[in-house]
Protein backbone atom coordinates (compact mmCIF):
# COMPACT_ATOMS: atom_id res chain seq x y z
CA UNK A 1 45.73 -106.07 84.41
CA UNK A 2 42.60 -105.82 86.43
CA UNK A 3 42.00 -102.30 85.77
CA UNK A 4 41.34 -103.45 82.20
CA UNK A 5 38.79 -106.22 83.13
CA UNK A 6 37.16 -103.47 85.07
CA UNK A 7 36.92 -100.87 82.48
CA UNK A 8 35.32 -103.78 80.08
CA UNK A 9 32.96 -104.88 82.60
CA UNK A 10 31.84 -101.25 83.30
CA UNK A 11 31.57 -100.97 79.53
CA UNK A 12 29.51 -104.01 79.33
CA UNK A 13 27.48 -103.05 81.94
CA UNK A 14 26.24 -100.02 80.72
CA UNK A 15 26.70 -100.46 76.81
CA UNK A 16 22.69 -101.58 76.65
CA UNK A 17 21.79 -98.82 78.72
CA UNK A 18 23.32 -96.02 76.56
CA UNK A 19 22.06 -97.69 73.44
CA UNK A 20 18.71 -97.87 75.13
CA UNK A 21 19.29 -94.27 75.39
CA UNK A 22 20.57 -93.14 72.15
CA UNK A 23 17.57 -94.77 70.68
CA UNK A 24 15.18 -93.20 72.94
CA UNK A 25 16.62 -89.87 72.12
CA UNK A 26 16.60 -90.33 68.36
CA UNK A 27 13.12 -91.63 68.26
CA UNK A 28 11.45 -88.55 70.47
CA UNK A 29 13.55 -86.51 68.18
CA UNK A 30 11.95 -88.63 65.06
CA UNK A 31 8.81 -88.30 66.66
CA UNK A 32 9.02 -84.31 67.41
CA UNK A 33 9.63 -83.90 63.93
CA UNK A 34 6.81 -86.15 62.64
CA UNK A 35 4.45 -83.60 64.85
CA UNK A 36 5.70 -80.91 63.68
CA UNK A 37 5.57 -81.80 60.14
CA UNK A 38 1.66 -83.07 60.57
CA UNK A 39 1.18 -79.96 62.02
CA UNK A 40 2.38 -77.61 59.69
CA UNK A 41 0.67 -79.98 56.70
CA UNK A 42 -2.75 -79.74 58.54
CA UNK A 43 -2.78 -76.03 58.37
CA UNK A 44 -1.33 -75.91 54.83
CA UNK A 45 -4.12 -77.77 53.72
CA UNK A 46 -6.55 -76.46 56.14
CA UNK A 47 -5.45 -72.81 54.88
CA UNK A 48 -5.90 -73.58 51.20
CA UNK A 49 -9.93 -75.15 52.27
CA UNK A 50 -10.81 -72.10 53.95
CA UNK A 51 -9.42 -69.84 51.38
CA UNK A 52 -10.46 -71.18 48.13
C-alpha cells in the first residue's frame, strides 16, 4: 500500500516538470521550423528580385 502512494507522489512530483519539458521541446521544434521556413521564403523571394 505505500509503494502506491509513493509511485503517485513521484508522479506528482515530476508531472509539471515533464510537461514543462514536452512543451519546451515542441516549441524549439515549432520555432526551428518557423526559421527555417523564413529562411527558405527570404531567398525565394530574394531569388526572384535579383533575377527578374
Amino acid at each position: 500500500m505505500n509503494t502506491i502512494n509513493d509511485t503517485r507522489s513521484t508522479l506528482d512530483k515530476y508531472m509539471p516538470w515533464l510537461i514543462g519539458l514536452l512543451a519546451a521541446f515542441l516549441a524549439g521544434k515549432a520555432l526551428k521550423r518557423m526559421f527555417w521556413t523564413a529562411f527558405a521564403m527570404y531567398w525565394v523571394f530574394h531569388g526572384m528580385h535579383t533575377f527578374s
